[in-house]
N, C-alpha and C. Protein backbone atom coordinates (compact mmCIF):
# COMPACT_ATOMS: atom_id res chain seq x y z
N UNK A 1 4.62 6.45 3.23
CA UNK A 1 3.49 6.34 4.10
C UNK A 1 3.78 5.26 5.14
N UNK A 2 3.01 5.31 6.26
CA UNK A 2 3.28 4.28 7.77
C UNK A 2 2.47 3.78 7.22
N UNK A 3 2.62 2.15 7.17
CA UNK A 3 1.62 0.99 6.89
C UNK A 3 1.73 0.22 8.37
N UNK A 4 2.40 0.36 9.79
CA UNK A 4 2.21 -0.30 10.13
C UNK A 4 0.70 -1.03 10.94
N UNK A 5 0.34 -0.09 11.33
CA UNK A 5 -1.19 -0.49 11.27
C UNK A 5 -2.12 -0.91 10.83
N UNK A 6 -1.45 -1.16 9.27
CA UNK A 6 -2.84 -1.62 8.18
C UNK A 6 -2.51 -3.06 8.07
N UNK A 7 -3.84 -3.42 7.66
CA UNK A 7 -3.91 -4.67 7.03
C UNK A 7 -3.61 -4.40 5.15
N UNK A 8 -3.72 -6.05 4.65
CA UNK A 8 -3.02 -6.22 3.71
C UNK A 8 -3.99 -5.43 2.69
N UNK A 9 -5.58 -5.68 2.99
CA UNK A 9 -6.14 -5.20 2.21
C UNK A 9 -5.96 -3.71 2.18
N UNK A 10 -6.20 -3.13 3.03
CA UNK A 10 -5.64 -1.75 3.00
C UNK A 10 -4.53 -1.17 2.53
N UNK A 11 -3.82 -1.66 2.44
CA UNK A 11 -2.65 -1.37 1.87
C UNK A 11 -2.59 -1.79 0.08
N UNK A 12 -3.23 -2.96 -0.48
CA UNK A 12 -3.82 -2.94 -1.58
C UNK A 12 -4.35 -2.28 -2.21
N UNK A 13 -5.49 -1.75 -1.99
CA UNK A 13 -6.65 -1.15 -2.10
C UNK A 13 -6.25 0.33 -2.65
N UNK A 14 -5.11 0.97 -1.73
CA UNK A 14 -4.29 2.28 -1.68
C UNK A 14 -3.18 2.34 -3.26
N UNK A 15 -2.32 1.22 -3.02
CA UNK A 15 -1.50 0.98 -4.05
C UNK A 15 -2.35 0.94 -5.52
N UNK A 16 -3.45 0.15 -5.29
CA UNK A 16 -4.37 0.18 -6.86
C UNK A 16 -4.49 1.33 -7.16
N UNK A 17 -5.67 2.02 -6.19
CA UNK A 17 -6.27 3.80 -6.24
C UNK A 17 -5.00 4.23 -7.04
N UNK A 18 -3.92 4.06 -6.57
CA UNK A 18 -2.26 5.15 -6.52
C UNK A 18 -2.39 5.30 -7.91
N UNK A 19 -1.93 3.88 -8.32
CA UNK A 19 -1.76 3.54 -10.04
C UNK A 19 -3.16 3.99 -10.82
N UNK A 20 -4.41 4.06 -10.20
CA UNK A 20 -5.09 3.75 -11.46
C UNK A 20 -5.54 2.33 -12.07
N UNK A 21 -6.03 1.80 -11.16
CA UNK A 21 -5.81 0.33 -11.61
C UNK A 21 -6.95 -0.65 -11.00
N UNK A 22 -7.62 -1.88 -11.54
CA UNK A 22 -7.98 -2.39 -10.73
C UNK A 22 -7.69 -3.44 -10.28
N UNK A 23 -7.94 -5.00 -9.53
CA UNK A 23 -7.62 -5.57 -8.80
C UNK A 23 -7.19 -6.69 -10.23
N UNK A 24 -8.34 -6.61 -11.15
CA UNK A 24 -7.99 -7.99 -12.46
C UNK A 24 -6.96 -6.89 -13.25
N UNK A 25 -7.14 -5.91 -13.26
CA UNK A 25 -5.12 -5.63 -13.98
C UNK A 25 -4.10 -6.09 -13.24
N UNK A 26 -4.26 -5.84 -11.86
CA UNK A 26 -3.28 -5.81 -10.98
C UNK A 26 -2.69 -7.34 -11.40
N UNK A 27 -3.63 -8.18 -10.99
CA UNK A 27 -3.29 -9.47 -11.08
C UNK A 27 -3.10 -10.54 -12.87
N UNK A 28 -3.09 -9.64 -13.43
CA UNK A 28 -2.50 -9.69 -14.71
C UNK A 28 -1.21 -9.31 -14.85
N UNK A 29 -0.75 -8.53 -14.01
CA UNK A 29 0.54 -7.76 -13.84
C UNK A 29 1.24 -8.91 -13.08
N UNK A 30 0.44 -9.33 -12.37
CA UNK A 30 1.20 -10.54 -11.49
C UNK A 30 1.75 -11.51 -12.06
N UNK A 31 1.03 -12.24 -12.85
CA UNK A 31 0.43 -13.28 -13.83
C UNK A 31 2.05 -13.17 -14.29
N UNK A 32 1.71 -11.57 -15.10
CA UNK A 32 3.20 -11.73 -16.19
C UNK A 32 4.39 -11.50 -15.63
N UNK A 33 4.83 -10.95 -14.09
CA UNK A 33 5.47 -10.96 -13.67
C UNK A 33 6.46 -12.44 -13.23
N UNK A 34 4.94 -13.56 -12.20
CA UNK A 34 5.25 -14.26 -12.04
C UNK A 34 5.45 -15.74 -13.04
N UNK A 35 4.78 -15.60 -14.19
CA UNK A 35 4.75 -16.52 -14.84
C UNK A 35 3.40 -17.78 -14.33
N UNK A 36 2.84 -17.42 -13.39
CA UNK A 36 1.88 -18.51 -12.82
C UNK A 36 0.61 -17.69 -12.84
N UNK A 37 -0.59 -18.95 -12.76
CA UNK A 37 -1.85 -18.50 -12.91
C UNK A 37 -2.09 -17.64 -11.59
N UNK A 38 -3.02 -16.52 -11.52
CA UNK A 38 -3.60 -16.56 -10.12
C UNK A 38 -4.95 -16.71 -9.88
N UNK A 39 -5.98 -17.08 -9.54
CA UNK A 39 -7.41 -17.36 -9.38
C UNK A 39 -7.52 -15.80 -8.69
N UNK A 40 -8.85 -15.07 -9.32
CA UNK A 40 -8.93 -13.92 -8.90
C UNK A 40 -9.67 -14.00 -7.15
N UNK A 41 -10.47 -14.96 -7.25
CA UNK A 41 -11.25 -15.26 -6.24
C UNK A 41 -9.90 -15.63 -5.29
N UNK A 42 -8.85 -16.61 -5.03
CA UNK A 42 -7.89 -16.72 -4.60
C UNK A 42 -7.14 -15.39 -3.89
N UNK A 43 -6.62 -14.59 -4.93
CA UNK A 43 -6.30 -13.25 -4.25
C UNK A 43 -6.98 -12.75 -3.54
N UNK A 44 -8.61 -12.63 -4.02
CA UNK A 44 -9.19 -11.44 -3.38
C UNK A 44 -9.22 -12.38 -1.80
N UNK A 45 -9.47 -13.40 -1.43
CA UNK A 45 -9.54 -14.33 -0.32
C UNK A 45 -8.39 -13.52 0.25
N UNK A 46 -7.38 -13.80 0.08
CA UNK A 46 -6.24 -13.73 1.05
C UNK A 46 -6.09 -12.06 1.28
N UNK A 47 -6.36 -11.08 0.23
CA UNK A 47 -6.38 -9.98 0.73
C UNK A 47 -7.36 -9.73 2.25
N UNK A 48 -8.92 -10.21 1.29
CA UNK A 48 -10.00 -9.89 2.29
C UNK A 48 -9.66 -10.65 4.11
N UNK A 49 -8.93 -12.25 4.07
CA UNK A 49 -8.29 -12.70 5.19
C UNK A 49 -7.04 -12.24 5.61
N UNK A 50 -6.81 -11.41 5.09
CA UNK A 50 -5.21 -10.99 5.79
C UNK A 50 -4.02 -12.05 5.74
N UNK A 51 -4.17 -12.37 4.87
CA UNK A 51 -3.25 -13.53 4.93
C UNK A 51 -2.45 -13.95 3.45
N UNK A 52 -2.05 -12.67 3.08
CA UNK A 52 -0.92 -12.65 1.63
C UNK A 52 0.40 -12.78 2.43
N UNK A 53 0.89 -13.47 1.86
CA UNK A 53 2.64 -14.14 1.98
C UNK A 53 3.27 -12.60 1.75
N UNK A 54 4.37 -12.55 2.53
CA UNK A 54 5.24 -11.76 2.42
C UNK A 54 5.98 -11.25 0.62
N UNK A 55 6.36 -12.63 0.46
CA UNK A 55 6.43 -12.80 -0.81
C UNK A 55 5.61 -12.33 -1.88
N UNK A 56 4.53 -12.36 -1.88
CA UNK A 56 3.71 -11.61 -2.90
C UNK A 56 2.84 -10.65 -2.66
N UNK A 57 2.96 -9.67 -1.39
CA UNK A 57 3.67 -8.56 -1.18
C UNK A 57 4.62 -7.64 -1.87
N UNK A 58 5.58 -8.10 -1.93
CA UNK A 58 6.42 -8.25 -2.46
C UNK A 58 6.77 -8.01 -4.05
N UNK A 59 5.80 -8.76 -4.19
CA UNK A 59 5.62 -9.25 -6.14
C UNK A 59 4.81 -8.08 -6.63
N UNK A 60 3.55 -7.85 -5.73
CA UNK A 60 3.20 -6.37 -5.99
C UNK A 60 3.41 -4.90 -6.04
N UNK A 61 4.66 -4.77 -4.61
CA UNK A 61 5.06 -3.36 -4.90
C UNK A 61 6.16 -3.58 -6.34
N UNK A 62 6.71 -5.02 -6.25
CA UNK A 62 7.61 -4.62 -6.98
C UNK A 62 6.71 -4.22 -9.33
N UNK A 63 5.86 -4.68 -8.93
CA UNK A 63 5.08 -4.84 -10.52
C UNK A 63 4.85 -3.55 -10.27
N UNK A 64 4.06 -2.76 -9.53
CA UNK A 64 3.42 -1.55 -9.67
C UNK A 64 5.08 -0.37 -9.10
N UNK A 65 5.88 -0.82 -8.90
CA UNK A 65 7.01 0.09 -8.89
C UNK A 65 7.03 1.12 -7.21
N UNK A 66 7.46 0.35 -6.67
CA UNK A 66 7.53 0.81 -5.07
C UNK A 66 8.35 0.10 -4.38
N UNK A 67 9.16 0.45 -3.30
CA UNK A 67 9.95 -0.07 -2.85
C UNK A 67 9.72 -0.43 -1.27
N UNK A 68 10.10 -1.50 -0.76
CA UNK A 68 9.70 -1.41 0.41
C UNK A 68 11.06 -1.19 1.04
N UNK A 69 10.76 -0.12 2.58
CA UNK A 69 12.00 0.44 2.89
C UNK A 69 11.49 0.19 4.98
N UNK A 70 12.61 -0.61 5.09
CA UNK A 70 12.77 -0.98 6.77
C UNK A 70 13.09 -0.16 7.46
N UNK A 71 12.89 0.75 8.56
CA UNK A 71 13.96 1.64 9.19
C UNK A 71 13.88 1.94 10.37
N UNK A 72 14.50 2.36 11.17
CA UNK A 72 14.56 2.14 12.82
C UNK A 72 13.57 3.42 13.05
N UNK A 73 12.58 3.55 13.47
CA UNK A 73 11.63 4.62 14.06
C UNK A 73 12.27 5.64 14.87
N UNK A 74 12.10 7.02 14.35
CA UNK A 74 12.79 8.27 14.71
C UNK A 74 12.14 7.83 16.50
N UNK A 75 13.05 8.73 16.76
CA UNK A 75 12.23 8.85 19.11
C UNK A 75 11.67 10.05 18.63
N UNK A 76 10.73 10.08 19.14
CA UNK A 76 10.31 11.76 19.39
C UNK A 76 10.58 12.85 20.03
């Protein structure tokens, strides 16, 4: 899918729906991934502000199993 238009939450929101999942699994998944606490209120902030780090980005496709893939845009 083209994400470049979306925001972070949007793109969240999609990935949960995908799995089946909600936002306090998700971030349980995190939890055990990353080994650190996360404040749920914390996440949901930075989703709802647009303002998640690349990095845990990151931490999420990789827990819920997705890859992120760079690529030069076909011309039409």
């Amino acid at each position: 899918m083209k994400i470049t238009d979306w925001d972070n939450g949007e793109i969240v929101r999609v990935l949960v729906a995908r799995n089946k999942i909600s936002q306090k699994e998700l971030i349980k998944m995190l939890e055990g991934y990353t080994k650190e606490e996360i404040p749920q209120s914390t996440f949901a902030n930075r989703i709802f502000r647009n303002s998640m780090r690349l990095r845990e980005f990151q931490q999420i496709c990789e827990v819920l199993g997705y890859d992120l893939i760079i690529e030069p845009r076909k011309e039409p």
